[in-house]
N, C-alpha and C. Protein backbone atom coordinates (compact mmCIF):
# COMPACT_ATOMS: atom_id res chain seq x y z
N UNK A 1 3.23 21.86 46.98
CA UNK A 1 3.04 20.50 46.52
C UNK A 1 4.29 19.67 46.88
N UNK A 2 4.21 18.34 47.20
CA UNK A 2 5.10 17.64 47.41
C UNK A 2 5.88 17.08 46.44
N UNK A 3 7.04 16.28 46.47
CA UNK A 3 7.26 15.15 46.08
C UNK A 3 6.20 14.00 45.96
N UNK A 4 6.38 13.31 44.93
CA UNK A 4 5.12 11.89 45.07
C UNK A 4 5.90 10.94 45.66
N UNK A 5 7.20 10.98 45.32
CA UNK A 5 7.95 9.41 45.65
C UNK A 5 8.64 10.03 46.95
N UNK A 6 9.64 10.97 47.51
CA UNK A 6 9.77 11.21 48.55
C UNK A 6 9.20 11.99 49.81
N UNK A 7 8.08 12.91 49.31
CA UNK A 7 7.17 13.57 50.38
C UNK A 7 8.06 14.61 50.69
N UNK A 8 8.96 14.86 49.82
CA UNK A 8 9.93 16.52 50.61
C UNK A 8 9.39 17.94 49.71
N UNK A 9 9.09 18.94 50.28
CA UNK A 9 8.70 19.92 49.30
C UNK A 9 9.57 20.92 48.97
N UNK A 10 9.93 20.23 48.13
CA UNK A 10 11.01 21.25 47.00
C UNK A 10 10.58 22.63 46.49
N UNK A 11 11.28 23.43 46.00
CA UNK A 11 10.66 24.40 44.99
C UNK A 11 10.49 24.45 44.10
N UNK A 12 11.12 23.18 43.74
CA UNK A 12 10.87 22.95 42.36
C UNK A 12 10.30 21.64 41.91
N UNK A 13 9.27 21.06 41.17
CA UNK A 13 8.53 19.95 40.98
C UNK A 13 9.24 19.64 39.47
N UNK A 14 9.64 18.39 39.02
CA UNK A 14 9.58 17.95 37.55
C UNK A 14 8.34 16.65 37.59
N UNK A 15 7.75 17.15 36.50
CA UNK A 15 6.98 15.90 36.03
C UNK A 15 7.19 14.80 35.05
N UNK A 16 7.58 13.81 35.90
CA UNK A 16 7.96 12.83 35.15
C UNK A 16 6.79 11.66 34.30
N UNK A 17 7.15 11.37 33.40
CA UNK A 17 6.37 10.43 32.93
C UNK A 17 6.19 8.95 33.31
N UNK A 18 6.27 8.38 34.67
CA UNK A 18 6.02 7.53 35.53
C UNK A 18 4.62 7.03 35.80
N UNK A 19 4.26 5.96 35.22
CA UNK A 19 3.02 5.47 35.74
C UNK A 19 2.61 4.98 36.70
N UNK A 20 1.94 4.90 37.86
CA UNK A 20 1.90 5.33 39.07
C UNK A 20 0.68 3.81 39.39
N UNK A 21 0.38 3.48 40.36
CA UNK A 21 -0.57 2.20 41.01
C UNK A 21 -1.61 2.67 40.43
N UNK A 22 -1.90 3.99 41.20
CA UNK A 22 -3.10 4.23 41.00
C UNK A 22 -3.92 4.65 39.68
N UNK A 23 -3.20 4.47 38.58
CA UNK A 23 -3.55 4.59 37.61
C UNK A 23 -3.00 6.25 36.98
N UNK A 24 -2.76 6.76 37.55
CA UNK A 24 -1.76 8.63 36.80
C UNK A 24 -0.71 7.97 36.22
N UNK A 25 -0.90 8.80 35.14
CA UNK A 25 0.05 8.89 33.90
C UNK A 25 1.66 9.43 34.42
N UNK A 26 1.33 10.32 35.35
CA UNK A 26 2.32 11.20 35.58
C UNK A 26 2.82 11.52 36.94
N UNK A 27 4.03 11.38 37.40
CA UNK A 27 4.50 11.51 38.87
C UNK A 27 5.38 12.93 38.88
N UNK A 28 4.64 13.74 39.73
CA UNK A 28 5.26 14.70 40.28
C UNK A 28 6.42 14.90 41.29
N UNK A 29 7.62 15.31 40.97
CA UNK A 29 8.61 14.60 41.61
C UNK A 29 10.13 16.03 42.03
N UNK A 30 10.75 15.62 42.83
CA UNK A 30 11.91 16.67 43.47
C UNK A 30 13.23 16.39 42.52
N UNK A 31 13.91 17.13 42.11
CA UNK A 31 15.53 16.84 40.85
C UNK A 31 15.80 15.71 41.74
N UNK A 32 16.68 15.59 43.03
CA UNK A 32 17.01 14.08 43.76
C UNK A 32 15.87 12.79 43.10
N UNK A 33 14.85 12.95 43.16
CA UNK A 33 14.04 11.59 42.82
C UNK A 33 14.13 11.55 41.41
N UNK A 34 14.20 12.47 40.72
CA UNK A 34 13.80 12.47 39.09
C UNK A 34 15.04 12.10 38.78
N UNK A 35 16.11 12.13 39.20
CA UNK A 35 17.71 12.37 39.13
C UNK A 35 17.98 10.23 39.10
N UNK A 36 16.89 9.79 39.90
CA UNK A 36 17.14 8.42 40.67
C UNK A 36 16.44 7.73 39.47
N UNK A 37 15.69 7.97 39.08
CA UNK A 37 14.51 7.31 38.11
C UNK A 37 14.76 7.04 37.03
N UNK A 38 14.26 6.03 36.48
CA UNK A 38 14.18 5.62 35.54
C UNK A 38 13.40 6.15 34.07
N UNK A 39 13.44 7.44 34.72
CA UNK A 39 12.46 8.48 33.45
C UNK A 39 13.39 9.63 33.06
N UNK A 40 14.79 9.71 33.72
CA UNK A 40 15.26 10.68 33.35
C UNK A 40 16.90 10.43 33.09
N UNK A 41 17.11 11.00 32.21
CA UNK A 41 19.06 10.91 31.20
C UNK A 41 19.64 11.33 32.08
N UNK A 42 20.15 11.02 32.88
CA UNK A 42 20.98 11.89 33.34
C UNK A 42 22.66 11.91 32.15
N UNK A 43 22.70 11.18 31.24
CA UNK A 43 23.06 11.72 30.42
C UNK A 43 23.21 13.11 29.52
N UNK A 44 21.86 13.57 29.45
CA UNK A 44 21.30 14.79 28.54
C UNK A 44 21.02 15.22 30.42
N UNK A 45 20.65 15.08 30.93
CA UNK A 45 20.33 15.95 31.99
C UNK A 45 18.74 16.18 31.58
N UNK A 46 17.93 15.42 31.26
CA UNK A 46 16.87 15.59 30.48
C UNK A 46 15.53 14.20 31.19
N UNK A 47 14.48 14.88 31.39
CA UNK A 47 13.39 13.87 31.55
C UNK A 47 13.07 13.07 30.12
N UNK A 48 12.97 11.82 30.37
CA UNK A 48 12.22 10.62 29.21
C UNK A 48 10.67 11.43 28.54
N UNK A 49 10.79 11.14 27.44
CA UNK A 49 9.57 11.18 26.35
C UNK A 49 8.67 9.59 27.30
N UNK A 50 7.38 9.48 27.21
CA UNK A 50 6.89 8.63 27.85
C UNK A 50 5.25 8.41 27.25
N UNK A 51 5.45 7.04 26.48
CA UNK A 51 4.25 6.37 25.54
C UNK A 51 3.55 5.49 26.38
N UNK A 52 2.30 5.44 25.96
CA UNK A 52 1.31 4.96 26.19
C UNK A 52 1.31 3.48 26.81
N UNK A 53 2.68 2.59 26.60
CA UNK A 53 2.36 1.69 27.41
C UNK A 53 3.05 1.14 28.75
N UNK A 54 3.54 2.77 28.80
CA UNK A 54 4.23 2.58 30.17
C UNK A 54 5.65 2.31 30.01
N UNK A 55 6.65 2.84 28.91
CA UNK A 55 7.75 2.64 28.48
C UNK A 55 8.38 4.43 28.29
N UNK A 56 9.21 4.50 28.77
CA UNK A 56 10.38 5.95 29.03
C UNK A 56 10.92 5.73 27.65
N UNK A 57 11.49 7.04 27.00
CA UNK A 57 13.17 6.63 26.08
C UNK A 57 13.66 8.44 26.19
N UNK A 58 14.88 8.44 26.50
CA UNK A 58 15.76 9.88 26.23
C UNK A 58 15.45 10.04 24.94
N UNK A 59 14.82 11.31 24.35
CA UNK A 59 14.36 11.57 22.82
C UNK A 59 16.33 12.14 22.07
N UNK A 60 16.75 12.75 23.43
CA UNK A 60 18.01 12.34 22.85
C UNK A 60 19.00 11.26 22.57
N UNK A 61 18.84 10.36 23.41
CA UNK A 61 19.16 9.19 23.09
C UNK A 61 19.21 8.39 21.90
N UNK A 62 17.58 8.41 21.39
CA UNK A 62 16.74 7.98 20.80
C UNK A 62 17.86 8.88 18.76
N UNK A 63 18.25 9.97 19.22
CA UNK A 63 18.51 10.41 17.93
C UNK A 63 20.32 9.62 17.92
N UNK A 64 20.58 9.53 19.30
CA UNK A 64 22.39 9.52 19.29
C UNK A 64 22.11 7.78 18.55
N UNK A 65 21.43 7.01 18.64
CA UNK A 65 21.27 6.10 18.17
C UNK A 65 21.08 5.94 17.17
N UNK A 66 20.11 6.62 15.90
CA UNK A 66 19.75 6.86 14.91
C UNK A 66 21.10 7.33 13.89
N UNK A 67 21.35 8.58 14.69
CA UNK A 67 22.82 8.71 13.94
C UNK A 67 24.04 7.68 13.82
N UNK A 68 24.36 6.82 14.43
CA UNK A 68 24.85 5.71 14.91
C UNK A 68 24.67 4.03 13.64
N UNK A 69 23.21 3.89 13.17
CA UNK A 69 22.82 3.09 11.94
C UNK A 69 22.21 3.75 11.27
N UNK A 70 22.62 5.48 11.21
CA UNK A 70 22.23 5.92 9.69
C UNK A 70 22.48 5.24 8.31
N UNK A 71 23.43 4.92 8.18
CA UNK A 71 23.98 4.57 6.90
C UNK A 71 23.12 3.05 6.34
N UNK A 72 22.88 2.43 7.46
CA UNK A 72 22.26 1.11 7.41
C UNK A 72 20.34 1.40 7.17
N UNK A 73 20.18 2.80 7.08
CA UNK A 73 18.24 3.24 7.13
C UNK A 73 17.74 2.31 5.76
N UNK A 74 18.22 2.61 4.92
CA UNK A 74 17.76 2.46 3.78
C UNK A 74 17.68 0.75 3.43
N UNK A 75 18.84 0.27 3.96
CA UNK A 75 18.57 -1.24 3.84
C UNK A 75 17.93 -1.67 5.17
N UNK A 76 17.39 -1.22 6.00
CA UNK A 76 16.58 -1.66 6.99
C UNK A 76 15.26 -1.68 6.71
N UNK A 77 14.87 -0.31 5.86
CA UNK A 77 13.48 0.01 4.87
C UNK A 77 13.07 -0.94 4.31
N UNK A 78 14.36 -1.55 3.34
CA UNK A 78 14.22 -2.44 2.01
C UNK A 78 14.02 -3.84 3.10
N UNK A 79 14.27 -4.38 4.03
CA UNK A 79 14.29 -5.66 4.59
C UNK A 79 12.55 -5.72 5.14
N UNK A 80 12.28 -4.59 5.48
CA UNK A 80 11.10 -4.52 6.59
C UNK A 80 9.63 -4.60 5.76
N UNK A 81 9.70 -3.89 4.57
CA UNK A 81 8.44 -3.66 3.56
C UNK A 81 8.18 -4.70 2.74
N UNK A 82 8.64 -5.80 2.55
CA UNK A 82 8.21 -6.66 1.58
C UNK A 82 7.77 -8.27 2.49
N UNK A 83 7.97 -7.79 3.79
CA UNK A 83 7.63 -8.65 5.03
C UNK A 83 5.76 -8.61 5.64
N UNK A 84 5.71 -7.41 5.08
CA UNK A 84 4.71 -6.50 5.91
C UNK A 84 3.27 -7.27 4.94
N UNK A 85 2.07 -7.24 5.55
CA UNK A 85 0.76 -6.67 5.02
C UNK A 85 0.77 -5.63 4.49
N UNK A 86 -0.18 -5.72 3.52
CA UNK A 86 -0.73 -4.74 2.76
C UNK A 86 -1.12 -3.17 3.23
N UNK A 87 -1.91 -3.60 4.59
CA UNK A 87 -2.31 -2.60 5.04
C UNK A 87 -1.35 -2.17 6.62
N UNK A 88 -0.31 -3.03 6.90
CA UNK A 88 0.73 -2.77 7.91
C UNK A 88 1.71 -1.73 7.12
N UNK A 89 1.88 -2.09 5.57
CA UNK A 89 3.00 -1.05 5.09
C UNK A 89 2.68 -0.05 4.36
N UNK A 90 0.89 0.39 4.26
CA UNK A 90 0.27 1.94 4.24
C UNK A 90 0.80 2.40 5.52
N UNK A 91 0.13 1.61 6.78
CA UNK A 91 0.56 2.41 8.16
C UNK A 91 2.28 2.73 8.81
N UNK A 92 2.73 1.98 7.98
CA UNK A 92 4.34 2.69 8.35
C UNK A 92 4.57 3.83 7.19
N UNK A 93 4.03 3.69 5.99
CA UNK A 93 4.42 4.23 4.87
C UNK A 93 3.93 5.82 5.46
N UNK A 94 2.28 5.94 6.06
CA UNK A 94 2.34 6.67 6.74
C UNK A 94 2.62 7.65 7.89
N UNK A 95 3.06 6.42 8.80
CA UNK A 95 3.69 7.30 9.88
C UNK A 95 5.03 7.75 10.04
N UNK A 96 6.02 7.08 8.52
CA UNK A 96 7.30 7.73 8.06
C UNK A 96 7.02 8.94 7.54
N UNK A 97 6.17 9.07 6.45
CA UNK A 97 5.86 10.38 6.14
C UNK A 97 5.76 11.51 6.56
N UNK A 98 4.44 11.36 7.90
CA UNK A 98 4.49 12.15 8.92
C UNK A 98 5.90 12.35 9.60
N UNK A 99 6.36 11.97 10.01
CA UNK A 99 7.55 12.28 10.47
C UNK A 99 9.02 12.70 9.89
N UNK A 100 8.53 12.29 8.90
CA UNK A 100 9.60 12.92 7.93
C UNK A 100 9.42 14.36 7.49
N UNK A 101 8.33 14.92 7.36
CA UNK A 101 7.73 16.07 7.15
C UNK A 101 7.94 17.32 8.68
N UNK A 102 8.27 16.18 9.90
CA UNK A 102 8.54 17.03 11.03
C UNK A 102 10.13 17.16 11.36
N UNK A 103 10.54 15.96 10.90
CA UNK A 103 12.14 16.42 11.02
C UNK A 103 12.94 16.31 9.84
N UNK A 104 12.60 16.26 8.32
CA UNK A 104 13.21 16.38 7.35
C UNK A 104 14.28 15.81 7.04
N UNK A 105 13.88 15.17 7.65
CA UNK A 105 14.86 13.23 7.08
C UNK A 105 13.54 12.62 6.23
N UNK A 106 14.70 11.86 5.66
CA UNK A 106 13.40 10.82 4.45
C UNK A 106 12.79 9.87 5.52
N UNK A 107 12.00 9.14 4.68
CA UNK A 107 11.35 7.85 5.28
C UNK A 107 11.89 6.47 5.62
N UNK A 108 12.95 6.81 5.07
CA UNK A 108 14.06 5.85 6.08
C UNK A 108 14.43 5.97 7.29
N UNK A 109 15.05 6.85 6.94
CA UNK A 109 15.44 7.56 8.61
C UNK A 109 14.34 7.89 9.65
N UNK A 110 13.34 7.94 9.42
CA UNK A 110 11.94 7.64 10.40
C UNK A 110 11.70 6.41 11.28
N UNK A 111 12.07 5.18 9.86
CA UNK A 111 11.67 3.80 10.29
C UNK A 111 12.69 3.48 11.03
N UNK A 112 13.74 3.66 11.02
CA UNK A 112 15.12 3.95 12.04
C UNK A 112 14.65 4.53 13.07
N UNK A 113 14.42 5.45 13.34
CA UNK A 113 14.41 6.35 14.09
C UNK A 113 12.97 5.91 15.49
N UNK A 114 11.65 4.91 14.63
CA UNK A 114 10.81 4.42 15.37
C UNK A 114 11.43 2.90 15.50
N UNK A 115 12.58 2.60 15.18
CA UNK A 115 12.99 1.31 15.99
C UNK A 115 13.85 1.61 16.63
N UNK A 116 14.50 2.49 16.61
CA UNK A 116 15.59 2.92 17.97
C UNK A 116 14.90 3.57 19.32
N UNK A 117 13.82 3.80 18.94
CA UNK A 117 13.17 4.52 19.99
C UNK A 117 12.31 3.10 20.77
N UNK A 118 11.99 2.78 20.26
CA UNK A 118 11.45 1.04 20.46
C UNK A 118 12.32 0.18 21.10
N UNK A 119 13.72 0.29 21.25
CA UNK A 119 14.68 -0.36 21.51
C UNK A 119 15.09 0.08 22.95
N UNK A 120 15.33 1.15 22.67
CA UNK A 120 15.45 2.38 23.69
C UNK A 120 14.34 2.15 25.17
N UNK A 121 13.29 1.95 24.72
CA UNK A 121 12.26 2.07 25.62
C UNK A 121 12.12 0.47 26.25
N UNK A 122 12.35 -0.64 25.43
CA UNK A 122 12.46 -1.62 25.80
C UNK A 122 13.45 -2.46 26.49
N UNK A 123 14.98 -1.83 26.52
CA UNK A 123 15.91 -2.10 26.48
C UNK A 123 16.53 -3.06 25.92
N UNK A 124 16.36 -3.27 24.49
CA UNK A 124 16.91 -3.86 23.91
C UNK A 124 17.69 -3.20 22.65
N UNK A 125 18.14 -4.27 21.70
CA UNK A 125 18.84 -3.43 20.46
C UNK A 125 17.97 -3.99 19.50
N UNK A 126 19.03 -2.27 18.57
CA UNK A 126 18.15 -2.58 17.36
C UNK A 126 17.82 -3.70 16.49
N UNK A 127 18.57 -4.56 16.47
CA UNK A 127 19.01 -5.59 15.60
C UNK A 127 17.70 -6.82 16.63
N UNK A 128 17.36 -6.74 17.79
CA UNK A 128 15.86 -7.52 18.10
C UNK A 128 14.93 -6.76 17.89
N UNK A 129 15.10 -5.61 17.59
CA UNK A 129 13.18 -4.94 17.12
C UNK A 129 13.33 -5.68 15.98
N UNK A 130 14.23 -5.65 14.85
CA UNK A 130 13.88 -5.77 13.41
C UNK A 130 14.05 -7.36 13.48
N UNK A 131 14.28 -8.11 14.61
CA UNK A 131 14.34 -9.58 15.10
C UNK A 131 12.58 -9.76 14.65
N UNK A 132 11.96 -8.87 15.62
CA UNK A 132 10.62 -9.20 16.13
C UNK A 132 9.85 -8.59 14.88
N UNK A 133 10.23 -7.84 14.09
CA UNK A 133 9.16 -6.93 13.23
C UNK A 133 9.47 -8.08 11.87
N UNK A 134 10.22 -9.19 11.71
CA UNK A 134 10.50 -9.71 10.63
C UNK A 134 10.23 -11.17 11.28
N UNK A 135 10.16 -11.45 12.66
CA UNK A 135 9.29 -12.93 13.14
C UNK A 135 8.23 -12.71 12.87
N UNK A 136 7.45 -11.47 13.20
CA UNK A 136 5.99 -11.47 13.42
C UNK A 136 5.23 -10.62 11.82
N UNK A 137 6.04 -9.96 10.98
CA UNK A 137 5.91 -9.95 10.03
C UNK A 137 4.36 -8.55 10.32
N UNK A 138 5.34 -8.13 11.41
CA UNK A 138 4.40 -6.71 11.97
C UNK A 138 5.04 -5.81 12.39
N UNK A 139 4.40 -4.23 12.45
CA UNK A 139 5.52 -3.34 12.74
C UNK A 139 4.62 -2.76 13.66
N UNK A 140 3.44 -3.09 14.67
CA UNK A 140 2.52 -3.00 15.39
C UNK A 140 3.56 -2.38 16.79
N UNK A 141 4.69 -3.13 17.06
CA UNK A 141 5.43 -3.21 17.93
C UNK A 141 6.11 -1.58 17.79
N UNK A 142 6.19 -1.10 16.94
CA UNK A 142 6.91 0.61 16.68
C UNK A 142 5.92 1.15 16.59
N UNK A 143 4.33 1.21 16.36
CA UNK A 143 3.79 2.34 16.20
C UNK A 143 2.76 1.98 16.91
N UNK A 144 2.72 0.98 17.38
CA UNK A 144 1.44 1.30 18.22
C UNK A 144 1.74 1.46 19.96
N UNK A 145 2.53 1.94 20.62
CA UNK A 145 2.51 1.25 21.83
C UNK A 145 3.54 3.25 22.18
């Protein structure tokens, strides 16, 4: 099998999470191209986690950040939930849970943790997700995309 982006056949293929013209989710690719891309840390030495709307983030990244406005989770919680719909702050209430149950941090550190990753993928900071999740008085922008 080839490379997708350079056509050289390596022995070794990484699959990157690159969305492609033709509609694939996924580009099959040589360390030199994956190395070049925009899907992979070369930080962590690590390929991007890669969501549904065509947005990369280093899942390590994503935590070096988290650790970074830990201390600030809890008043980010308290700013974000009394902004929300009724039924917008079941669906975070839920998808903190869930995730809190997978990495055993509270439900703070979740809602952190899905705006740094949001930030991450967008290239922006944290301080414009919780810009946009407190203009629009939605958190649609972290969990759905």
């Amino acid at each position: 099998m080839k490379c997708e982006l350079c056509g050289k056949d390596p022995i070794k293929l990484l699959l990157l999470p690159l969305h492609q013209p033709d509609g694939k989710l996924c580009t099959f690719t040589c360390e030199e191209c994956a190395r070049k891309s925009s899907a992979f840390c070369c930080k962590h030495n690590k390929i991007h986690q890669g969501f549904s709307d065509g947005s990369t983030a280093c899942l390590s990244c994503v935590e070096e950040l988290v650790q970074t406005r830990k201390e600030y989770a809890l008043r980010i919680w308290a700013s974000i939930l009394p902004l929300l719909p009724s039924f917008e702050k079941e669906w975070l209430q839920e998808a903190c849970e869930l995730s809190s149950l997978v990495t055993n941090d509270g439900e703070e550190i979740a809602i952190l943790r899905f705006i740094a990753c949001k930030a991450l993928r967008s290239n922006c900071s944290v301080e414009d997700v919780l810009t946009d999740i407190q203009v629009k008085h939605s958190v649609s922008c972290i969990l759905f995309a």
